[in-house]
C-alpha atoms as a PDB file:
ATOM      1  CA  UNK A   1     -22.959  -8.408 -20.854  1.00  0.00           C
ATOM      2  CA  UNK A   2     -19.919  -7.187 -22.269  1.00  0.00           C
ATOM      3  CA  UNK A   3     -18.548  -3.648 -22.720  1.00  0.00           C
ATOM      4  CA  UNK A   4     -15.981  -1.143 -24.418  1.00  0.00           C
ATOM      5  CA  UNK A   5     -13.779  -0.297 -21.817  1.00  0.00           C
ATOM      6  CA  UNK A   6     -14.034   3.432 -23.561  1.00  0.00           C
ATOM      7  CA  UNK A   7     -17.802   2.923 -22.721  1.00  0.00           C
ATOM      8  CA  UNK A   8     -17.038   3.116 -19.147  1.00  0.00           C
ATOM      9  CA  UNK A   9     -17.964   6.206 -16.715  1.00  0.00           C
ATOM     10  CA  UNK A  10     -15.288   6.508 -14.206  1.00  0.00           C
ATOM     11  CA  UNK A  11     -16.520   9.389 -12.302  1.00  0.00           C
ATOM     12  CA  UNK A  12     -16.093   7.632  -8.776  1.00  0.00           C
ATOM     13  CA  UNK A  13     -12.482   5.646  -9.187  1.00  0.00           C
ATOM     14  CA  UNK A  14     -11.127   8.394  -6.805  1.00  0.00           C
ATOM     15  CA  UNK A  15     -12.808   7.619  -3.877  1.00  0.00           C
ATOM     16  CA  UNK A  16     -10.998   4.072  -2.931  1.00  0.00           C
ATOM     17  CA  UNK A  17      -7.324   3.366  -2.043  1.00  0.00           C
ATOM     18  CA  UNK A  18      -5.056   1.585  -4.363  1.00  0.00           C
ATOM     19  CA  UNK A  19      -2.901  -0.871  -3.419  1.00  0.00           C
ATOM     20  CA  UNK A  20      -0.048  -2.398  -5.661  1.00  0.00           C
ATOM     21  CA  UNK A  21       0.436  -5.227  -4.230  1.00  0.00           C
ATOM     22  CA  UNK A  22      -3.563  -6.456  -4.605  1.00  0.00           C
ATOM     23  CA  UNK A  23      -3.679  -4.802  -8.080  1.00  0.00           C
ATOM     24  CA  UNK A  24      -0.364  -7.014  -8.940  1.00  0.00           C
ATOM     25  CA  UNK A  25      -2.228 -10.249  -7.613  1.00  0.00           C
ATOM     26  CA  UNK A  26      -5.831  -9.580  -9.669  1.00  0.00           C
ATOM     27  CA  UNK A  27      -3.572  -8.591 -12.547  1.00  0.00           C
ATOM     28  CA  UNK A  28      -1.823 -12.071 -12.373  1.00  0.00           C
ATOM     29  CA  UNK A  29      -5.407 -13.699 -11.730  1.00  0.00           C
ATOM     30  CA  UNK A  30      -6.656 -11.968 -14.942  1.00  0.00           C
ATOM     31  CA  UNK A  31      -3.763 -13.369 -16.694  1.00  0.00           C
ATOM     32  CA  UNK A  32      -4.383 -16.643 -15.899  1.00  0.00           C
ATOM     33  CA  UNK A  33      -8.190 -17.404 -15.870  1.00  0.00           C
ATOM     34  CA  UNK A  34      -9.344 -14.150 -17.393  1.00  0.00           C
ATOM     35  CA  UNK A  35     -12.522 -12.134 -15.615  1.00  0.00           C
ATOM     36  CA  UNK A  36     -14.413 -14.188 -13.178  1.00  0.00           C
ATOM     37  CA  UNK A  37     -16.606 -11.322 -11.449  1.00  0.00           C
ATOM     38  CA  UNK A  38     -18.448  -8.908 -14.057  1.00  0.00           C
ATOM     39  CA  UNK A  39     -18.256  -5.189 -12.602  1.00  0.00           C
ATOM     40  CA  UNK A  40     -21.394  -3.216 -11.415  1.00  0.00           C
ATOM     41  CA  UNK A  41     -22.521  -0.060 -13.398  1.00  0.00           C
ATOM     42  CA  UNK A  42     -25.468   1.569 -13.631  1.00  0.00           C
ATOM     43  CA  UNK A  43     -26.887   3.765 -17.264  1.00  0.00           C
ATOM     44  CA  UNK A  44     -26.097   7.477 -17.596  1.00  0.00           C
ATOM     45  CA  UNK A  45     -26.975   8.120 -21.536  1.00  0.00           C
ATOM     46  CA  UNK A  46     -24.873   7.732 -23.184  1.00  0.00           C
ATOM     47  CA  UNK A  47     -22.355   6.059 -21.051  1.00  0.00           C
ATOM     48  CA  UNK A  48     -22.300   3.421 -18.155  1.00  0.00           C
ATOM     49  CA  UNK A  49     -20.798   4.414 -14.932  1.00  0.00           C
ATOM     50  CA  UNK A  50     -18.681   2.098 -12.957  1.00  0.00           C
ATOM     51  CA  UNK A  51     -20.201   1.671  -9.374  1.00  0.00           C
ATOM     52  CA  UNK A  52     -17.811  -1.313  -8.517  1.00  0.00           C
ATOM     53  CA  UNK A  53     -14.988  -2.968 -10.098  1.00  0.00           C
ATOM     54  CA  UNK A  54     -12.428  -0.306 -10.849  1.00  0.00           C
ATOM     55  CA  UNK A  55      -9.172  -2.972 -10.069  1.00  0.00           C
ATOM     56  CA  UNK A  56     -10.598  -4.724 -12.482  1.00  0.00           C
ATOM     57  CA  UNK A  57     -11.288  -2.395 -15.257  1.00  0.00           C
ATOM     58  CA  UNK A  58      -7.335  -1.028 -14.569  1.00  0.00           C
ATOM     59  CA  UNK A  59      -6.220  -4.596 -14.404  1.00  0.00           C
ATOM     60  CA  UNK A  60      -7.710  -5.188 -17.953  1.00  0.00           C
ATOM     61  CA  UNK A  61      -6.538  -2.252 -19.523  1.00  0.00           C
ATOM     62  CA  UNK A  62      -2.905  -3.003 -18.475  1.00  0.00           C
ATOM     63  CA  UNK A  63      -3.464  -6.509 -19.887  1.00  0.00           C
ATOM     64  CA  UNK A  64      -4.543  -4.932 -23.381  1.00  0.00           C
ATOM     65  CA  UNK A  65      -8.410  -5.525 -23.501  1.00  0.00           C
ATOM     66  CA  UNK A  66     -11.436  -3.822 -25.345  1.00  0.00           C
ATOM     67  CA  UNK A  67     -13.824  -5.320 -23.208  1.00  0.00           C
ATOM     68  CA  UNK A  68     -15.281  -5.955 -19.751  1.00  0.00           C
ATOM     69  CA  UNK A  69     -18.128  -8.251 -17.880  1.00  0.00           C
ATOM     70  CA  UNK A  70     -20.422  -5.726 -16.533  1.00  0.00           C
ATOM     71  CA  UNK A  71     -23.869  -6.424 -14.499  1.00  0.00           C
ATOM     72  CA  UNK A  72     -25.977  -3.110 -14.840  1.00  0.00           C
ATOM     73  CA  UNK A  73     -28.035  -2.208 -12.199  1.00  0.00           C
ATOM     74  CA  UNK A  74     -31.634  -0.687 -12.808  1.00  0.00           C
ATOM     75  CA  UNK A  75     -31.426   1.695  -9.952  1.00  0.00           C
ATOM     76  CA  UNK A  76     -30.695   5.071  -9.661  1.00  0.00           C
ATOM     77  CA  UNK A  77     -27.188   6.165  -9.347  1.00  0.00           C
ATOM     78  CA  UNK A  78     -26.786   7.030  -5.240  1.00  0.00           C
ATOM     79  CA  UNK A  79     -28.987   4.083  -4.645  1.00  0.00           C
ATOM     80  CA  UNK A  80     -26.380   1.654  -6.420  1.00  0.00           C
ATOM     81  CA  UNK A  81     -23.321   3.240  -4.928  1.00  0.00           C
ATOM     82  CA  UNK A  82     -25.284   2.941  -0.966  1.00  0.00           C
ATOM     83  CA  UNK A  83     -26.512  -0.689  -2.114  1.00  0.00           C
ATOM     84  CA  UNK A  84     -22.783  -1.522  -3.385  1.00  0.00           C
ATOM     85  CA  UNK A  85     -20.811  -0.514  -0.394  1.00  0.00           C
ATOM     86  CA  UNK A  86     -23.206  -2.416   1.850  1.00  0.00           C
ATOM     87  CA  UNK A  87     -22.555  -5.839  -0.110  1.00  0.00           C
ATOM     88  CA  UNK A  88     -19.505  -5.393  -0.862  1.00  0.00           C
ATOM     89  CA  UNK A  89     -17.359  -8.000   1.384  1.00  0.00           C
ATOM     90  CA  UNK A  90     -13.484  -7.000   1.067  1.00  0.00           C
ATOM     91  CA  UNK A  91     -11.943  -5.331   3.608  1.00  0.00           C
ATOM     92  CA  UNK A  92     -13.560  -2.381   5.176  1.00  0.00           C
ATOM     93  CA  UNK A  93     -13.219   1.021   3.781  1.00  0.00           C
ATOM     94  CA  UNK A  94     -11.135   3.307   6.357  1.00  0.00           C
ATOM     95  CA  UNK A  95     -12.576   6.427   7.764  1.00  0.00           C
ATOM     96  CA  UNK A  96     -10.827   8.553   5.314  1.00  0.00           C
ATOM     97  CA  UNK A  97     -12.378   6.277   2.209  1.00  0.00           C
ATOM     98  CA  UNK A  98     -15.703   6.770   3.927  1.00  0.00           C
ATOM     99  CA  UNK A  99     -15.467  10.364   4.529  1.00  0.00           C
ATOM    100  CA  UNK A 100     -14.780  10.432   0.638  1.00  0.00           C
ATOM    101  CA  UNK A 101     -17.305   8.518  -0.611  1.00  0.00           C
ATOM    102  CA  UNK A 102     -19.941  10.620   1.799  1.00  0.00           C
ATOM    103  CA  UNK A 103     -19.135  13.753   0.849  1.00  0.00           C
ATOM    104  CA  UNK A 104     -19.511  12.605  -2.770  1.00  0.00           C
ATOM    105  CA  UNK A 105     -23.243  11.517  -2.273  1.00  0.00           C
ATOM    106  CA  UNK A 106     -23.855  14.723  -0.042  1.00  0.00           C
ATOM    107  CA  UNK A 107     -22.248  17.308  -3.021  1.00  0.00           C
ATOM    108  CA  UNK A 108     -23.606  15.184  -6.559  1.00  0.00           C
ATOM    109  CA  UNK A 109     -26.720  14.129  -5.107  1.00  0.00           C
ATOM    110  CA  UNK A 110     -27.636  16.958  -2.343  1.00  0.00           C
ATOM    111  CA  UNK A 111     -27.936  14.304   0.357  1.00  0.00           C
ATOM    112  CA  UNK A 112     -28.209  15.632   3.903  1.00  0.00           C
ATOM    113  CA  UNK A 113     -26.159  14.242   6.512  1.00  0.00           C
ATOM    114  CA  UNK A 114     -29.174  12.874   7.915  1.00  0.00           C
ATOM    115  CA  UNK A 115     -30.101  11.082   4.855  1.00  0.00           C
ATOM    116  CA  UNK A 116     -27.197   9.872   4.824  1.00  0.00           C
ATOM    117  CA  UNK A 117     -26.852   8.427   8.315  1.00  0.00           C
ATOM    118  CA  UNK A 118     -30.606   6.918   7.487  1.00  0.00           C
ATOM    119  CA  UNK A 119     -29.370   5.156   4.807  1.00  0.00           C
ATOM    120  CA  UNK A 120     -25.745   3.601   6.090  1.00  0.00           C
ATOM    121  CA  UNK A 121     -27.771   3.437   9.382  1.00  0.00           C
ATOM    122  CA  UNK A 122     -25.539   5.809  11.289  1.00  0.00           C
ATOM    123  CA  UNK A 123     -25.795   8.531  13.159  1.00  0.00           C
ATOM    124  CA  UNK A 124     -25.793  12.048  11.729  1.00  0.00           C
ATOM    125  CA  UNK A 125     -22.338  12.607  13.699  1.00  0.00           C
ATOM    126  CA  UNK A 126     -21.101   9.496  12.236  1.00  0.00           C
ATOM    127  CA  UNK A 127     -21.154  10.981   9.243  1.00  0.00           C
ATOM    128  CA  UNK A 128     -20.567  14.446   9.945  1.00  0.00           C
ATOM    129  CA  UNK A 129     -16.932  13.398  11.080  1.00  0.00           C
ATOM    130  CA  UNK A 130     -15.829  11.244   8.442  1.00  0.00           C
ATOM    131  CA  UNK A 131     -16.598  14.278   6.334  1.00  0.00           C
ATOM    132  CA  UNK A 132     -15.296  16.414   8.321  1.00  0.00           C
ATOM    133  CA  UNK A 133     -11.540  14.314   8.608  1.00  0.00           C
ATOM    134  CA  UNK A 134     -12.055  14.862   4.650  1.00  0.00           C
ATOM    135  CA  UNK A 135     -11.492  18.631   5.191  1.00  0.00           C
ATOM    136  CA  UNK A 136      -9.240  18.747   7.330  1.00  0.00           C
ATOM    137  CA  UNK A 137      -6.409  16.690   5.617  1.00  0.00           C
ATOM    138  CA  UNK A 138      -5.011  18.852   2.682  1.00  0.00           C
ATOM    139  CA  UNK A 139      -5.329  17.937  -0.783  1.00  0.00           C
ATOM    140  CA  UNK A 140      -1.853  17.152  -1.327  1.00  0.00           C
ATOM    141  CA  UNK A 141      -1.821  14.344   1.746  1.00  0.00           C
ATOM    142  CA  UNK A 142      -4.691  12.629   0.239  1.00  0.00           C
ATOM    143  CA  UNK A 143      -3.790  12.249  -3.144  1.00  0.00           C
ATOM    144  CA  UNK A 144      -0.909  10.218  -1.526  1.00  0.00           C
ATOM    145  CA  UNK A 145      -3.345   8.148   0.252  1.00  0.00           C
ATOM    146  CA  UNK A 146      -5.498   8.064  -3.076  1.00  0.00           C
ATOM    147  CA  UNK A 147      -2.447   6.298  -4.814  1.00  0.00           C
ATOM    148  CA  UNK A 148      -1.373   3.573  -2.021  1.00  0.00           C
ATOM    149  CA  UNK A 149       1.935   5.802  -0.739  1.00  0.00           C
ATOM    150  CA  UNK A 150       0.628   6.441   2.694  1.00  0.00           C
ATOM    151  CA  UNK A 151      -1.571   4.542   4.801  1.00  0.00           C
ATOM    152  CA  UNK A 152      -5.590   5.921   5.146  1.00  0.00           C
ATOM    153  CA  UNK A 153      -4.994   4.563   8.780  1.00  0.00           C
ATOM    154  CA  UNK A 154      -1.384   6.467   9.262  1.00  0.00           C
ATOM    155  CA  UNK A 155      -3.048   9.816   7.382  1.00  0.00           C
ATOM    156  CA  UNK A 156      -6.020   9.496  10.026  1.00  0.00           C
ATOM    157  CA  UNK A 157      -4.119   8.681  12.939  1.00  0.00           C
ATOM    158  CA  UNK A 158      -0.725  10.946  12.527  1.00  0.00           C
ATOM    159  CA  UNK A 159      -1.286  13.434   9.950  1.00  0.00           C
ATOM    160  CA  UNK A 160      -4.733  14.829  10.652  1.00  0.00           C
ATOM    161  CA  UNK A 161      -3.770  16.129  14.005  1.00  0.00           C
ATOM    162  CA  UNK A 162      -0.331  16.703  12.420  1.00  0.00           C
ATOM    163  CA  UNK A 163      -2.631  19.088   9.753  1.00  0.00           C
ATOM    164  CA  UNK A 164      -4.778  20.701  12.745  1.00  0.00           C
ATOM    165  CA  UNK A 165      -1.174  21.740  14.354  1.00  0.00           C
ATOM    166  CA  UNK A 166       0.627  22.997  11.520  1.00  0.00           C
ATOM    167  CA  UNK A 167      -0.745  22.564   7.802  1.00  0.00           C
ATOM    168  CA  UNK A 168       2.622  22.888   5.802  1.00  0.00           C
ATOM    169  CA  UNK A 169       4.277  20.985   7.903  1.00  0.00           C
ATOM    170  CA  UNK A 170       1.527  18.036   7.162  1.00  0.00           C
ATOM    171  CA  UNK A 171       2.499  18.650   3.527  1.00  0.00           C
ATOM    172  CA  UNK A 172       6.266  18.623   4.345  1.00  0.00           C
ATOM    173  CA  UNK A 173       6.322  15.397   6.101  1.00  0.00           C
ATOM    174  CA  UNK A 174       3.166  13.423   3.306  1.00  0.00           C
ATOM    175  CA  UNK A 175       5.852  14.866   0.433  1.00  0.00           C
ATOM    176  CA  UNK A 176       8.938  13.344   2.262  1.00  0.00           C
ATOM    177  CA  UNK A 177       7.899   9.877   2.921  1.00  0.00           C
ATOM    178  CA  UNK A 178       5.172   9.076   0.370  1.00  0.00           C
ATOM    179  CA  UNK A 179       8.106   7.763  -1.592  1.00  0.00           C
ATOM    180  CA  UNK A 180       9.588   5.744   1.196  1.00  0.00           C
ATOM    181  CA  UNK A 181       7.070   2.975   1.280  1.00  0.00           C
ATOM    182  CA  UNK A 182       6.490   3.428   5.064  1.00  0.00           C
ATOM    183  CA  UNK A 183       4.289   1.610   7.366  1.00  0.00           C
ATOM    184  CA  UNK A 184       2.020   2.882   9.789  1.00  0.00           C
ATOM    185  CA  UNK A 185       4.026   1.767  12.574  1.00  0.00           C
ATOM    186  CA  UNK A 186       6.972   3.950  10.705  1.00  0.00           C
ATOM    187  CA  UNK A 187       4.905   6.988  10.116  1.00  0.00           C
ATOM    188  CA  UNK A 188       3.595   6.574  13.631  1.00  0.00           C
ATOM    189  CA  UNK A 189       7.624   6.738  15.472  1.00  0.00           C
ATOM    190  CA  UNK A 190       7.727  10.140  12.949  1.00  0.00           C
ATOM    191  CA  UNK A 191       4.881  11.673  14.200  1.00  0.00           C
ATOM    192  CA  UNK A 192       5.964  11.155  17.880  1.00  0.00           C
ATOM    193  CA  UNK A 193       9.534  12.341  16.886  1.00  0.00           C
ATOM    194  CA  UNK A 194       8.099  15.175  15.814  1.00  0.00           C
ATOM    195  CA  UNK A 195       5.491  15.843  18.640  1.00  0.00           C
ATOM    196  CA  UNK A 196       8.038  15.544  21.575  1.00  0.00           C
ATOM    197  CA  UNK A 197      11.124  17.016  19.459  1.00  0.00           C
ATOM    198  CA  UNK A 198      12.323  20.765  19.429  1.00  0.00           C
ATOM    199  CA  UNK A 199      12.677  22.995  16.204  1.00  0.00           C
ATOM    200  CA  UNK A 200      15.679  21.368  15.342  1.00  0.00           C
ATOM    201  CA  UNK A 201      14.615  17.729  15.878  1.00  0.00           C
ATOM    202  CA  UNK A 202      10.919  18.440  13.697  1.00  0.00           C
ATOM    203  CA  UNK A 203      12.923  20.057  10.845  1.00  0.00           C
ATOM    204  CA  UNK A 204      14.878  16.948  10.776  1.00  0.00           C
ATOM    205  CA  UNK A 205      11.623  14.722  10.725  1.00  0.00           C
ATOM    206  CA  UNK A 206      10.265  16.726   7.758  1.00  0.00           C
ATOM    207  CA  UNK A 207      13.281  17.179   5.900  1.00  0.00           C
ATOM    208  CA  UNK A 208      15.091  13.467   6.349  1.00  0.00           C
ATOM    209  CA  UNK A 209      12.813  10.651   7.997  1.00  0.00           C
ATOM    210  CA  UNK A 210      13.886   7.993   6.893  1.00  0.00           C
ATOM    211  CA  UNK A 211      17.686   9.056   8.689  1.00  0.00           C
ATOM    212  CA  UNK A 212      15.531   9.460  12.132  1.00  0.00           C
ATOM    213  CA  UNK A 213      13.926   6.297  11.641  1.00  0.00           C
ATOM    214  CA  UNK A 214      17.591   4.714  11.234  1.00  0.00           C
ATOM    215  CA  UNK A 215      18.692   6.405  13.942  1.00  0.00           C
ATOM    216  CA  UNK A 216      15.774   5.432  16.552  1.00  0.00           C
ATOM    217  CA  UNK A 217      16.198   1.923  15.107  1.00  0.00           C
ATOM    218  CA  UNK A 218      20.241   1.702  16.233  1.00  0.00           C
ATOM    219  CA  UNK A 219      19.432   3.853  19.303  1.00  0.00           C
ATOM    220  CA  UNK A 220      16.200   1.215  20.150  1.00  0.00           C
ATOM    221  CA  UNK A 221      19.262  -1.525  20.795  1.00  0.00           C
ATOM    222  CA  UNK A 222      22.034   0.398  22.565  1.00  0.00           C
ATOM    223  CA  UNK A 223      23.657  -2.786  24.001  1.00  0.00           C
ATOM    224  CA  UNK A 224      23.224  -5.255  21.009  1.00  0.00           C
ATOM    225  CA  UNK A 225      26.927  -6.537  20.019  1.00  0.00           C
ATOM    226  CA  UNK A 226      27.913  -6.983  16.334  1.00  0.00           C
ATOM    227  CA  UNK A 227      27.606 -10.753  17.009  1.00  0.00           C
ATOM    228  CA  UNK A 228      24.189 -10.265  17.667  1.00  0.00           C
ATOM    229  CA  UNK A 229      23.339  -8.428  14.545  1.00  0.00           C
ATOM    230  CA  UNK A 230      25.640 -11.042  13.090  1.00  0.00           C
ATOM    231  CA  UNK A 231      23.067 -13.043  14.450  1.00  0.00           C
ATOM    232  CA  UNK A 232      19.928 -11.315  13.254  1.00  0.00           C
ATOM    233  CA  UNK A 233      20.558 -11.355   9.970  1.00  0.00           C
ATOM    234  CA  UNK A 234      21.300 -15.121   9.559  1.00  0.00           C
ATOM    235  CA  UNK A 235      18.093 -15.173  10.977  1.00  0.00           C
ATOM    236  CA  UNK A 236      16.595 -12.794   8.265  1.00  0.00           C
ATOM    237  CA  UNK A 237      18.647 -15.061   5.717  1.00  0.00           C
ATOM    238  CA  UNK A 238      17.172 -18.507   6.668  1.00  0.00           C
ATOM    239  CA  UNK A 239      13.751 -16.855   6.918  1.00  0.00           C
ATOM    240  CA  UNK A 240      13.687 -15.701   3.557  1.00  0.00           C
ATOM    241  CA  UNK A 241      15.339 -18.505   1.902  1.00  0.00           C
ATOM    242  CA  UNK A 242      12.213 -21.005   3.444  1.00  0.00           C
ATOM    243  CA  UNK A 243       9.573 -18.492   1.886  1.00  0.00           C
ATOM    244  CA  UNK A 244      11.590 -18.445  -1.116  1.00  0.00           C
ATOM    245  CA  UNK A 245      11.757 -22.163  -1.360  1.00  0.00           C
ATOM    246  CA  UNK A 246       8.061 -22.113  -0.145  1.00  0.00           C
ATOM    247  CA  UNK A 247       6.877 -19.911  -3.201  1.00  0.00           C
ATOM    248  CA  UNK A 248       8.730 -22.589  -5.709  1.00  0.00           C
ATOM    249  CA  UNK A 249       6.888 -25.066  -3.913  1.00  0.00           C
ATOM    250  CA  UNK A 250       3.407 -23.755  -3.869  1.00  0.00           C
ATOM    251  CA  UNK A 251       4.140 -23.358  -7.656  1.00  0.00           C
ATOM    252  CA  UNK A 252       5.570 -20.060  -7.918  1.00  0.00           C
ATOM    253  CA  UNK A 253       6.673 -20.005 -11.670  1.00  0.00           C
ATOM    254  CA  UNK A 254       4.590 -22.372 -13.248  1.00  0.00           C
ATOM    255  CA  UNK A 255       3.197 -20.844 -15.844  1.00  0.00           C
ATOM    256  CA  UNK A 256       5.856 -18.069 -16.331  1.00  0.00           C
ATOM    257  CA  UNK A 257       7.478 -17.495 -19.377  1.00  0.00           C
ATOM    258  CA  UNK A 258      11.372 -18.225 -20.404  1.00  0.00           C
ATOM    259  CA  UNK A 259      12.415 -14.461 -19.462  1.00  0.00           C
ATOM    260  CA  UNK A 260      11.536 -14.457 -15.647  1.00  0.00           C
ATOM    261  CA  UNK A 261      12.022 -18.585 -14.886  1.00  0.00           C
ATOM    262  CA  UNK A 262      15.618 -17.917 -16.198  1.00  0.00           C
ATOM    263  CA  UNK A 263      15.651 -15.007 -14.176  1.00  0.00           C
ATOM    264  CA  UNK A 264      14.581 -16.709 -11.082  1.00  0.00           C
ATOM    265  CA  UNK A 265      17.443 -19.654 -12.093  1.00  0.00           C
ATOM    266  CA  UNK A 266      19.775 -16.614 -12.217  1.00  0.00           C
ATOM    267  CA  UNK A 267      18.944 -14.982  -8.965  1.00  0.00           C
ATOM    268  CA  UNK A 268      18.546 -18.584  -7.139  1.00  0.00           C
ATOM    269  CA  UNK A 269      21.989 -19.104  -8.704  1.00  0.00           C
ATOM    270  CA  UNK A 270      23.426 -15.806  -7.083  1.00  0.00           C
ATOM    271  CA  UNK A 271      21.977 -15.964  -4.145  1.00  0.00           C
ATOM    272  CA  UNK A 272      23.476 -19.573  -3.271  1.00  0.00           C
ATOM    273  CA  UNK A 273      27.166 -18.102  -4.241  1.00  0.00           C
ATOM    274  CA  UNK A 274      26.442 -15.279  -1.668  1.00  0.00           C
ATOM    275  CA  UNK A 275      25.336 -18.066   0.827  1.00  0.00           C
ATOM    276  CA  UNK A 276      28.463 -20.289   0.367  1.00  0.00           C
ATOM    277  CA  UNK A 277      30.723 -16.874   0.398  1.00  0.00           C
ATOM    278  CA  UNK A 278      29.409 -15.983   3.435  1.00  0.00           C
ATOM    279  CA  UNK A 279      29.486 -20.110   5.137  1.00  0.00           C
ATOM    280  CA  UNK A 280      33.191 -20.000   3.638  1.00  0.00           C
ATOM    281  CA  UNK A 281      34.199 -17.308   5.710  1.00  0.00           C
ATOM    282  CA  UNK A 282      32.139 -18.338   8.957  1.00  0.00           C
ATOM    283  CA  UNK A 283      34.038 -21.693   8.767  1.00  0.00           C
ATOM    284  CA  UNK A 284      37.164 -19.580   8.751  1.00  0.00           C
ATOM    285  CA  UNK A 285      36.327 -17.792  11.958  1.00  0.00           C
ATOM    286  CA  UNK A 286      34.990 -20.148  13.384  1.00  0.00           C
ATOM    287  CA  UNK A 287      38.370 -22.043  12.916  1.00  0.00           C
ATOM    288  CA  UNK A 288      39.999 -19.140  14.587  1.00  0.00           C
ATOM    289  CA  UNK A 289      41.947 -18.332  11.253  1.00  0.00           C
ATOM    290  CA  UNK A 290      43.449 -14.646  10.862  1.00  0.00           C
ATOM    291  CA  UNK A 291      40.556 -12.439  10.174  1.00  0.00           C
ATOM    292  CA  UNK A 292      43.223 -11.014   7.667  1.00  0.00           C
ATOM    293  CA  UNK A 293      43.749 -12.795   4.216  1.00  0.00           C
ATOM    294  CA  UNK A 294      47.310 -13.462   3.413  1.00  0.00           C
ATOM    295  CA  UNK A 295      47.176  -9.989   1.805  1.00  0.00           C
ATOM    296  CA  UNK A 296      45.987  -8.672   5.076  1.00  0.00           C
ATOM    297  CA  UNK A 297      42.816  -7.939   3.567  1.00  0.00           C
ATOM    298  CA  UNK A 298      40.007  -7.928   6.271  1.00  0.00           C
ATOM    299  CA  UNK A 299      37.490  -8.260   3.431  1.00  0.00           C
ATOM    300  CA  UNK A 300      38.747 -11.445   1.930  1.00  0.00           C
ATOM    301  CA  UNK A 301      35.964 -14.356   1.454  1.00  0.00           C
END
């Protein structure tokens, strides 16, 4: 059936992860060959509450429409959410996204943890720690992980213990890098710069990370010459330029309209110039010319 997006219930979108780069690709999807999958939602007069399908419903409204597919459920509400995180076959919620959606059923519903390990078929303390990670990680830190910034599997591993050791400076550190775009790995070399380091060295972590991480990325190569990073970045160049040409391959811009392909034509166009620049120069020192231009400029193409 379909349905008024303004119909829509969306009492539970909190309680998953976002991720931009997914959202962009359903978005794109949408675009093309409109709604495939109707959404799940059960009746709550006088509305209809979303069980499953949030990407999608954000995905439309970004795209401009009134309506959605929808598939309502006849059971109760906790029964549908249970019965829709069983079947549902993406990737598996982290412990931090289950400790959400558990203490969810437990407060709306009343659900003891025992009920609750009966129907997930867990055990009671299977339950009673994913709830209990909940608590522990401060509000702040998971509205981060709410919106995609940082990792549910960095926040579990680094900045729950981080929280049980010093709750501000949890804060500190979620506030500094949530706008870095960090990986796990990243926020992981953070934490342990932080764990081992002295006053000096934590304030530095939670006041300018992404400098340490710079910093234990030049010291993690002490004897590398600049020929060698000469080296590694031809490397990165030739890397990216065959999943560049891959993308236009696979069909990367059919279908796009005249502002981005004469975009891509512009940035294809500017990024051979930078490559002949640079093979230009190489040729020169590789010819064992001056590495000054006739102007003594070290610079020069």
């Amino acid at each position: 059936m379909d349905v008024e997006l303004r119909q829509l219930d969306r009492r539970y979108e909190s309680l998953r992860t976002r991720n931009a780069l997914r959202e962009r690709r359903l978005l794109g999807s949408l675009a093309q060959v409109g709604q495939q999958v109707p959404i799940i939602v059960v009746r709550d007069e006088p509305r209809l509450v979303v069980v499953d399908g949030y990407k999608r419903v954000r995905a439309l409204e970004r795209l401009g429409h009134d309506l959605v597919q929808a598939m309502e459920w006849t059971l109760g509400e906790a029964d549908a959410l249970v019965l829709a995180r069983i079947l549902r076959t993406g990737d598996a919620d982290s412990a931090l996204e289950q400790g959400w959606f558990l203490r969810e059923l437990s407060q709306r519903f009343g659900l003891s943890f025992e009920e609750l390990a009966r129907r997930f078929d867990r055990t009671k303390s299977w339950v009673s720690r994913r709830v209990s990670l909940v608590c522990e990680l401060p509000i702040p830190v998971q509205e981060h992980v709410r919106a995609g910034a940082i990792g549910a599997h960095a926040a579990m591993k680094y900045l729950v213990p981080l929280a049980r050791a010093n709750l501000d400076d949890c804060v500190r550190l979620a506030k500094a890098v949530a706008p870095l775009g960090l990986s796990n790995r990243q926020i992981g070399e953070l934490y342990a710069t932080y764990v081992s380091g002295n006053a000096e060295a934590r304030e530095l972590v939670l006041r300018a990370p992404q400098l340490v991480l710079d910093a234990r990325a030049e010291a993690s190569t002490p004897g590398e010459s600049p020929a060698d990073k000469l080296l590694d970045d031809l490397h990165i160049v030739t890397a990216v330029a065959r999943r560049a040409h891959a993308r236009l391959v696979r069909g990367a811009v059919d279908g796009a309209g005249d502002d981005a392909r004469e975009n891509v034509r512009l940035a294809c166009g500017n990024a051979h110039e930078e490559v002949m620049r640079m093979k230009k120069r190489c040729d020169r020192e590789m010819g064992h010319a001056g590495r000054n231009d006739k102007d003594g400029n070290p610079q020069a193409p």
